[in-house]
N, C-alpha and C. Protein backbone atom coordinates (compact mmCIF):
# COMPACT_ATOMS: atom_id res chain seq x y z
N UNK A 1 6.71 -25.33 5.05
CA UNK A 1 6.46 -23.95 5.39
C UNK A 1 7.64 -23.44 6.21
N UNK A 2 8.01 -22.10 6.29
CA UNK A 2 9.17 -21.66 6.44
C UNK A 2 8.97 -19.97 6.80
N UNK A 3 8.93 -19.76 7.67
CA UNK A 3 8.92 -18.75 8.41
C UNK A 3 10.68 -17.58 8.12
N UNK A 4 10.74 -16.41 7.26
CA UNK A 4 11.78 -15.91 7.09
C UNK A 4 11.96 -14.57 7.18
N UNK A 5 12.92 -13.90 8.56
CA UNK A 5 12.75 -12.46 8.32
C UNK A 5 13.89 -11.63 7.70
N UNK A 6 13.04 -10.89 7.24
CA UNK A 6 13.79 -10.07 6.03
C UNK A 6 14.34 -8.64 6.58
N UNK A 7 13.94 -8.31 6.90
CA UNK A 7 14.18 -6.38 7.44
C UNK A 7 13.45 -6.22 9.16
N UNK A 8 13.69 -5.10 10.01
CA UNK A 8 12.76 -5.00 11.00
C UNK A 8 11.37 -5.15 10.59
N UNK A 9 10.74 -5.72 11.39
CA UNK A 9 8.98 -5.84 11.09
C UNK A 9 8.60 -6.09 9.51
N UNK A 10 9.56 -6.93 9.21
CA UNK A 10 9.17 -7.36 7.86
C UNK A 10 9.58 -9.00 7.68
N UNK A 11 8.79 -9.73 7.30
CA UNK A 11 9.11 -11.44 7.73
C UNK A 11 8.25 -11.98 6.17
N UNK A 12 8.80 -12.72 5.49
CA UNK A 12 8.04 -13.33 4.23
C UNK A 12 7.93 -15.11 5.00
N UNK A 13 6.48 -15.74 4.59
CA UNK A 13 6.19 -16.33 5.24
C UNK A 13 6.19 -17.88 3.59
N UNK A 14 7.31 -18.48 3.40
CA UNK A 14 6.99 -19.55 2.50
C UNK A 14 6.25 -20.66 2.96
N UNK A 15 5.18 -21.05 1.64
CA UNK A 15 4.73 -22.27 1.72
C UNK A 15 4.75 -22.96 1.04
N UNK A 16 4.32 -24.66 1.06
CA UNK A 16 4.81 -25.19 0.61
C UNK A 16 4.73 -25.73 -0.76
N UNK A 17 3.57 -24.68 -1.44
CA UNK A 17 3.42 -24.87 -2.91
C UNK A 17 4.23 -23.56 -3.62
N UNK A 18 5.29 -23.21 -2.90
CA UNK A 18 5.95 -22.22 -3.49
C UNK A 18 5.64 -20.70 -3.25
N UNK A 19 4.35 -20.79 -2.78
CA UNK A 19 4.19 -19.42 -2.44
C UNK A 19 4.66 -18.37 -1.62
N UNK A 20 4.86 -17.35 -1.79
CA UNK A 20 5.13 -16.41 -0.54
C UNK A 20 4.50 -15.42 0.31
N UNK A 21 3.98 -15.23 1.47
CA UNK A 21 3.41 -14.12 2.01
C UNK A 21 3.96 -13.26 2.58
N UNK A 22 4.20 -11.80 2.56
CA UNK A 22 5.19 -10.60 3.16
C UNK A 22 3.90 -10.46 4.53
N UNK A 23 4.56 -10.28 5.18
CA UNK A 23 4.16 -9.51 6.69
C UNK A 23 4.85 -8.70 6.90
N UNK A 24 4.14 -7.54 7.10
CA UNK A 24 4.52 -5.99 8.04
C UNK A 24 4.22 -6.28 9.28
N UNK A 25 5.24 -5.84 10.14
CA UNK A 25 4.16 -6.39 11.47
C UNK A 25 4.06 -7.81 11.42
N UNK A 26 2.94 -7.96 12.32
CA UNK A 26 2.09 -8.80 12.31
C UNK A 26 1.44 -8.97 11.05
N UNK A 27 0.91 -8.13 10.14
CA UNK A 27 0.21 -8.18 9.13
C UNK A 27 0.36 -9.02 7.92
N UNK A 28 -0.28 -9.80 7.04
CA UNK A 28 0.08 -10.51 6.24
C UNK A 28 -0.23 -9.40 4.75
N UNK A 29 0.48 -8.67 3.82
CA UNK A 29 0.13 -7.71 3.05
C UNK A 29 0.25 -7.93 1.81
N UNK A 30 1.15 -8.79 1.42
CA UNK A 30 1.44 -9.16 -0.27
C UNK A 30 1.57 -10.77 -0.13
N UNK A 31 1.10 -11.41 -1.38
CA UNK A 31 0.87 -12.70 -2.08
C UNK A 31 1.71 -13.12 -3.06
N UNK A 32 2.67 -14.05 -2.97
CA UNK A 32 3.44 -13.99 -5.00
C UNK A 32 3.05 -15.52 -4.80
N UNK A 33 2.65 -15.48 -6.44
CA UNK A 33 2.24 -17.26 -6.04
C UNK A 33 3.59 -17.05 -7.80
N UNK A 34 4.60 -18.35 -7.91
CA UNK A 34 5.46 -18.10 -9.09
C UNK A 34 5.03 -18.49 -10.62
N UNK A 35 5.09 -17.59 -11.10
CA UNK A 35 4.68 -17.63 -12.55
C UNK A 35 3.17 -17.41 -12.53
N UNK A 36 2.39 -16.93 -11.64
CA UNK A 36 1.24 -16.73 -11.68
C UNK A 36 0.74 -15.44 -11.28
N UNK A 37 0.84 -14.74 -10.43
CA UNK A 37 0.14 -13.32 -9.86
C UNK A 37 1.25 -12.72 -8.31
N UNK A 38 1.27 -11.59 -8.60
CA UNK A 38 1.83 -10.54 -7.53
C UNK A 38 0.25 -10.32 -6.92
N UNK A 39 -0.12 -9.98 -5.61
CA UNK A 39 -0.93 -9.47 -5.28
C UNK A 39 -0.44 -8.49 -3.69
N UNK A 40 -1.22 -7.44 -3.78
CA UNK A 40 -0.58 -6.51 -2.74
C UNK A 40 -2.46 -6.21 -1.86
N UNK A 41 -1.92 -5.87 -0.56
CA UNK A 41 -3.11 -5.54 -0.26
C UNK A 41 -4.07 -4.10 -0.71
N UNK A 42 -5.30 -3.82 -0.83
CA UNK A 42 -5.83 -2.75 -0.74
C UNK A 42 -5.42 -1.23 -0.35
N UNK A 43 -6.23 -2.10 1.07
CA UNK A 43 -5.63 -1.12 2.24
C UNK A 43 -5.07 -0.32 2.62
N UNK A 44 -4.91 0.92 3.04
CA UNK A 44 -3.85 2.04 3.38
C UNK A 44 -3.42 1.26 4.92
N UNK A 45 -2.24 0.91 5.30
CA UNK A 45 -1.55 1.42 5.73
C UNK A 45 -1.06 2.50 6.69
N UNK A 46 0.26 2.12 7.31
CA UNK A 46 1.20 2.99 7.43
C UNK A 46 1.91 3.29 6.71
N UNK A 47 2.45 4.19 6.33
CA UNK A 47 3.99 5.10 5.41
C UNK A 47 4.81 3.02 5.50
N UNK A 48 5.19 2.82 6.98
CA UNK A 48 6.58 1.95 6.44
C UNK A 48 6.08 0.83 5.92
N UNK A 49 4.52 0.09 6.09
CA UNK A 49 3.91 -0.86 5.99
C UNK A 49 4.01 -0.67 4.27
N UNK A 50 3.80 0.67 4.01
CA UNK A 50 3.57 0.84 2.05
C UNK A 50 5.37 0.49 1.74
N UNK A 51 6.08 0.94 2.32
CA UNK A 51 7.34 0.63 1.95
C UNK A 51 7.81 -0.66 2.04
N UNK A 52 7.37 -1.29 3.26
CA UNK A 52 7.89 -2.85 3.39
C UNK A 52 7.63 -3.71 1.68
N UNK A 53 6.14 -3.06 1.66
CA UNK A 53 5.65 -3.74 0.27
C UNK A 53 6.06 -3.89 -1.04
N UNK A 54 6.40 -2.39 -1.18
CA UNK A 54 7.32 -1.76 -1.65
C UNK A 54 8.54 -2.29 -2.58
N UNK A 55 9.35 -2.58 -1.26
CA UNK A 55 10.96 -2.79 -0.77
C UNK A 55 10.71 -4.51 -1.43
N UNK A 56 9.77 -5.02 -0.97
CA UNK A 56 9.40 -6.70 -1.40
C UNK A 56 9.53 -7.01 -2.63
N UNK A 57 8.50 -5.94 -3.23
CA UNK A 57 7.98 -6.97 -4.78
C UNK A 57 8.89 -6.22 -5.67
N UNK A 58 9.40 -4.67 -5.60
CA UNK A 58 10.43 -4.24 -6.64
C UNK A 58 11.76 -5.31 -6.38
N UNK A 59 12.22 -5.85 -5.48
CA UNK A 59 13.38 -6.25 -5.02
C UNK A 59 13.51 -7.64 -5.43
N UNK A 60 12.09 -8.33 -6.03
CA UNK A 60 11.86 -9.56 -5.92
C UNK A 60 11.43 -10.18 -7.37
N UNK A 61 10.78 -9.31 -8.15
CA UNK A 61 9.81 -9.38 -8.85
C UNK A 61 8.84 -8.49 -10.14
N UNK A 62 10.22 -7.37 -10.09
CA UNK A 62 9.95 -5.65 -10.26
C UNK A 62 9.70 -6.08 -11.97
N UNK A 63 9.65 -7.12 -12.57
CA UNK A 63 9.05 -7.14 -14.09
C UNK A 63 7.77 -7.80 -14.07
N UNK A 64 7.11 -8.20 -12.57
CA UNK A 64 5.58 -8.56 -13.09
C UNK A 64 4.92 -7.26 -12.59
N UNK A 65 3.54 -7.22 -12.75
CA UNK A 65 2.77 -6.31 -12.58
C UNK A 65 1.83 -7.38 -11.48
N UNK A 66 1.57 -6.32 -10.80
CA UNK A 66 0.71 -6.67 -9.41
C UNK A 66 -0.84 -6.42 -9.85
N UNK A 67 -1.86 -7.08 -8.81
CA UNK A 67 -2.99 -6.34 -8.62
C UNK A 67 -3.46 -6.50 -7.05
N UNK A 68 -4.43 -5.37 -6.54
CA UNK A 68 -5.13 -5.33 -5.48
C UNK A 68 -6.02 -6.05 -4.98
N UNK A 69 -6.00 -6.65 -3.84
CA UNK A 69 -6.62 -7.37 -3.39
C UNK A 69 -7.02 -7.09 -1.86
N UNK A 70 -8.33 -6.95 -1.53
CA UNK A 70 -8.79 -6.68 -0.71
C UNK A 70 -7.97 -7.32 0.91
N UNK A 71 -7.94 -6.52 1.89
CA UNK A 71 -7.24 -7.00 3.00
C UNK A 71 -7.94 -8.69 3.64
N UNK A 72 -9.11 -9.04 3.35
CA UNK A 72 -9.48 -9.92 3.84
C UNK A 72 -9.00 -11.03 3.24
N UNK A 73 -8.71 -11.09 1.87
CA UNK A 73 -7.86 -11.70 0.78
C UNK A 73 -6.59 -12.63 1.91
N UNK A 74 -6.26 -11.60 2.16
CA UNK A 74 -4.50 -11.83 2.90
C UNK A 74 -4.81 -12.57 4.35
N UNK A 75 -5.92 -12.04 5.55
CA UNK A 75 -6.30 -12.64 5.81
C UNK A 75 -6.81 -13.99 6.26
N UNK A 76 -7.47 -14.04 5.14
CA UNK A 76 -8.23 -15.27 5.09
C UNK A 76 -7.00 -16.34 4.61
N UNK A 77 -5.86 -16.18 3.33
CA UNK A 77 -5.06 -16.70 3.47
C UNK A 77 -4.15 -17.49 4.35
N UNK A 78 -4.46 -16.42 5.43
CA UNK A 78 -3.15 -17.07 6.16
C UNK A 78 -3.94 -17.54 7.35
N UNK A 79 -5.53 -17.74 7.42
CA UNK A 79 -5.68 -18.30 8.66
C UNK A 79 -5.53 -19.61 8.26
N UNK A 80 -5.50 -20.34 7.36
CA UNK A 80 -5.51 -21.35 6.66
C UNK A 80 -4.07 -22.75 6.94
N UNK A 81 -3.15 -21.57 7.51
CA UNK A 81 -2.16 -21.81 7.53
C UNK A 81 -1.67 -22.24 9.11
């Protein structure tokens, strides 16, 4: 696991089955697990929190298609961790 920051208040959090978690903030908001699913949170947000997200998965990943996943999703993920 690997703790990595990317922009102000923006930090992607790797683990060790390849996955990645974006944090806004403190917040844990998007999921990419590879070759399997984009997931973004629900949730509204702030304006830069939608952009961090944004800025992530077009920059990263901009030919899969995402789906929504409830904030507890992200969450619960990362207490795990």
């Amino acid at each position: 696991m690997r703790i990595k920051p990317i922009a102000s208040n923006m930090t992607e959090l790797l683990l060790n089955d390849g996955s990645r978690v974006l944090f806004s903030y403190e917040t844990p908001v998007a999921h990419y697990k590879p070759s399997q699913f984009l997931y973004r949170t629900s949730r509204k947000w702030s304006v830069t929190t939608s952009k961090h997200i944004g800025k992530w998965d077009i920059a990263k990943w901009s030919d899969m298609p995402y789906s929504e996943m409830p904030q507890e999703y992200f969450d619960n993920l990362t207490e795990r961790v």
